[in-house]
C-alpha atoms as a PDB file:
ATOM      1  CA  UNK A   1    -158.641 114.828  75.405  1.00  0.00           C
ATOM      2  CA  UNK A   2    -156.807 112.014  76.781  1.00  0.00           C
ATOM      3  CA  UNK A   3    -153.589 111.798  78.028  1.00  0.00           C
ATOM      4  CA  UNK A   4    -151.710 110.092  75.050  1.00  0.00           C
ATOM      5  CA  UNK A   5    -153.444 113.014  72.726  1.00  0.00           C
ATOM      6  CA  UNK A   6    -152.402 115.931  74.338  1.00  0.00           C
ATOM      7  CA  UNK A   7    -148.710 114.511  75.069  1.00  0.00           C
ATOM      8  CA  UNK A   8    -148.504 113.601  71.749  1.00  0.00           C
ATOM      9  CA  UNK A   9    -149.859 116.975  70.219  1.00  0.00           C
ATOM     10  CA  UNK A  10    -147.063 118.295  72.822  1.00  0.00           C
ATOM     11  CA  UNK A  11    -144.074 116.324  70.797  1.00  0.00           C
ATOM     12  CA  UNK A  12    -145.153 116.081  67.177  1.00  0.00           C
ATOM     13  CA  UNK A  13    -142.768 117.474  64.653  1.00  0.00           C
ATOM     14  CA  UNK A  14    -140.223 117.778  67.582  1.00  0.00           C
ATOM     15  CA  UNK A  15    -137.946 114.351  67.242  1.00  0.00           C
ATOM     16  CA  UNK A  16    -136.635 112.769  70.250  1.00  0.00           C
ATOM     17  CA  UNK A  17    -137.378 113.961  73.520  1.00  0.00           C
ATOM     18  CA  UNK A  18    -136.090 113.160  77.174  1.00  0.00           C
ATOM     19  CA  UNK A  19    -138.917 112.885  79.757  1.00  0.00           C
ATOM     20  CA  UNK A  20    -137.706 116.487  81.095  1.00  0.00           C
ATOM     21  CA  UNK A  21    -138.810 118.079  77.854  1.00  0.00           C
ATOM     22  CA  UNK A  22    -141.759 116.371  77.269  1.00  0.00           C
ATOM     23  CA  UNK A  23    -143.082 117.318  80.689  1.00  0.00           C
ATOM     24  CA  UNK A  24    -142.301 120.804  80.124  1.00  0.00           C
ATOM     25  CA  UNK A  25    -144.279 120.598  76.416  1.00  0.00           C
ATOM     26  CA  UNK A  26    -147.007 118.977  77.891  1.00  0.00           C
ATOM     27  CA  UNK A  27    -147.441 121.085  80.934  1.00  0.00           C
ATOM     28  CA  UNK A  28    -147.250 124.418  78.359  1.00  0.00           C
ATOM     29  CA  UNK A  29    -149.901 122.592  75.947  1.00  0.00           C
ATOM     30  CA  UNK A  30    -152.524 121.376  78.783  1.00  0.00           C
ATOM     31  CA  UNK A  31    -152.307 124.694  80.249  1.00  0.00           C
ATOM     32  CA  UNK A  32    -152.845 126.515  76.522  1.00  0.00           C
ATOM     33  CA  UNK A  33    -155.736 123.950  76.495  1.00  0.00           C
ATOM     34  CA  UNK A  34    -157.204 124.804  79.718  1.00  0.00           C
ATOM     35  CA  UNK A  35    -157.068 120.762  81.322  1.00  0.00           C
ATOM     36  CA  UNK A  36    -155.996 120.702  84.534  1.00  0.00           C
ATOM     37  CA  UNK A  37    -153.092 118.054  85.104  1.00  0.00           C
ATOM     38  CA  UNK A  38    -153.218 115.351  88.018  1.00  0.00           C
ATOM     39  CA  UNK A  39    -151.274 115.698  91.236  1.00  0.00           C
ATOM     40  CA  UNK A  40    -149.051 113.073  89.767  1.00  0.00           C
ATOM     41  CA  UNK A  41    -149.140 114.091  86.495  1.00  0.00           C
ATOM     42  CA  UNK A  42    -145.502 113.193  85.602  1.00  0.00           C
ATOM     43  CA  UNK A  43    -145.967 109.679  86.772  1.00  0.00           C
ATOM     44  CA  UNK A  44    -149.012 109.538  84.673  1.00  0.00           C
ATOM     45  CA  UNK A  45    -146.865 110.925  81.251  1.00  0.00           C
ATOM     46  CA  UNK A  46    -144.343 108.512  81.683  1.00  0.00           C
ATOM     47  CA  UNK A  47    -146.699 105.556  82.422  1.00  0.00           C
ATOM     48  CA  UNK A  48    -148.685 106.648  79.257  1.00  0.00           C
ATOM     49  CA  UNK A  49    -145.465 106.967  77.216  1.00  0.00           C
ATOM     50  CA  UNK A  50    -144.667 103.265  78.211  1.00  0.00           C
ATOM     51  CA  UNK A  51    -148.309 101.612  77.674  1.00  0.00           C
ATOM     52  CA  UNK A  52    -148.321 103.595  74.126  1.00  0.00           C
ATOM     53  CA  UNK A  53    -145.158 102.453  72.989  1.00  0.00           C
ATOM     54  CA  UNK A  54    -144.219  98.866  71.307  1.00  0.00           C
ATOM     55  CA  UNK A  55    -143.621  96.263  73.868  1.00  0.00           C
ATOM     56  CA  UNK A  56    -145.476  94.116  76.565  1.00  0.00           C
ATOM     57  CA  UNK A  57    -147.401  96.738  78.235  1.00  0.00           C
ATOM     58  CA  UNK A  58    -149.153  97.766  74.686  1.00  0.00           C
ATOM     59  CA  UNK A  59    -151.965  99.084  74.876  1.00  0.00           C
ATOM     60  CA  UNK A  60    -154.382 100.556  72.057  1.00  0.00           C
ATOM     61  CA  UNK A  61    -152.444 101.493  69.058  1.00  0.00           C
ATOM     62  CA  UNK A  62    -148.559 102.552  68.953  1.00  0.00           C
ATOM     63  CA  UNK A  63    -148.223 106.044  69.437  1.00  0.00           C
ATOM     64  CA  UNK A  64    -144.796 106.223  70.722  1.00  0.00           C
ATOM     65  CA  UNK A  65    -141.284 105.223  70.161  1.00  0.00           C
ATOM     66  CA  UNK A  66    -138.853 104.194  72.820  1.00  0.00           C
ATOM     67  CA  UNK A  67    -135.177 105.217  72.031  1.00  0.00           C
ATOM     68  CA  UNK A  68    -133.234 105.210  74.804  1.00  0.00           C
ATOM     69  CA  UNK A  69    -133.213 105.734  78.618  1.00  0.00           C
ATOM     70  CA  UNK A  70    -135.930 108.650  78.884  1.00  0.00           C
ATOM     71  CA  UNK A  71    -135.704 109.181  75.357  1.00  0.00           C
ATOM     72  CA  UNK A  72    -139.009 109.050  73.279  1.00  0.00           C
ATOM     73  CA  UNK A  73    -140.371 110.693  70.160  1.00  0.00           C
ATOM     74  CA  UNK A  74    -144.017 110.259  68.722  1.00  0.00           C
ATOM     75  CA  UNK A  75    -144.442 107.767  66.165  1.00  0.00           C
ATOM     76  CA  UNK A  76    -144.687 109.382  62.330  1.00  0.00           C
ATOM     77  CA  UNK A  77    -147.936 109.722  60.879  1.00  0.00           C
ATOM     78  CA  UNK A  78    -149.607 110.445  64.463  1.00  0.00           C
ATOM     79  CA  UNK A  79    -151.846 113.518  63.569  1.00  0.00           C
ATOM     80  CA  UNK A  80    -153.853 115.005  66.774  1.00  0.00           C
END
């Protein structure tokens, strides 16, 4: 399980979420999962957040949706 998958298994059906929240979703849901997180796992959400969303650091398919400052919310129809 990658990164993007298990942070956005940690947000769908939620709505928008500030990067506090998400890291407290995603820390609950890697640890319900048994995967250890990185030593800089925060850095890692947010930098996955921002290469998953639309704009110039795309990569792979859109998974997220940048609202606001530290607001995101997975993009409908993202199934994991």
């Amino acid at each position: 399980m990658t990164y993007a998958d298990l942070i956005a298994s940690a947000m769908i059906g939620r709505g928008r979420m500030h990067n506090v929240q998400i890291y407290l979703r995603v820390r609950r849901a890697a640890r319900n999962r048994g995967k250890r997180l990185s030593l800089h796992w925060k850095a890692t959400v947010r930098n996955t957040l921002q290469r998953r969303a639309k704009g110039p650091k795309l990569q792979g398919p859109i998974l997220f949706i940048h609202h606001d400052y530290n607001i995101w919310e997975v993009r409908n129809g993202h199934r994991k």
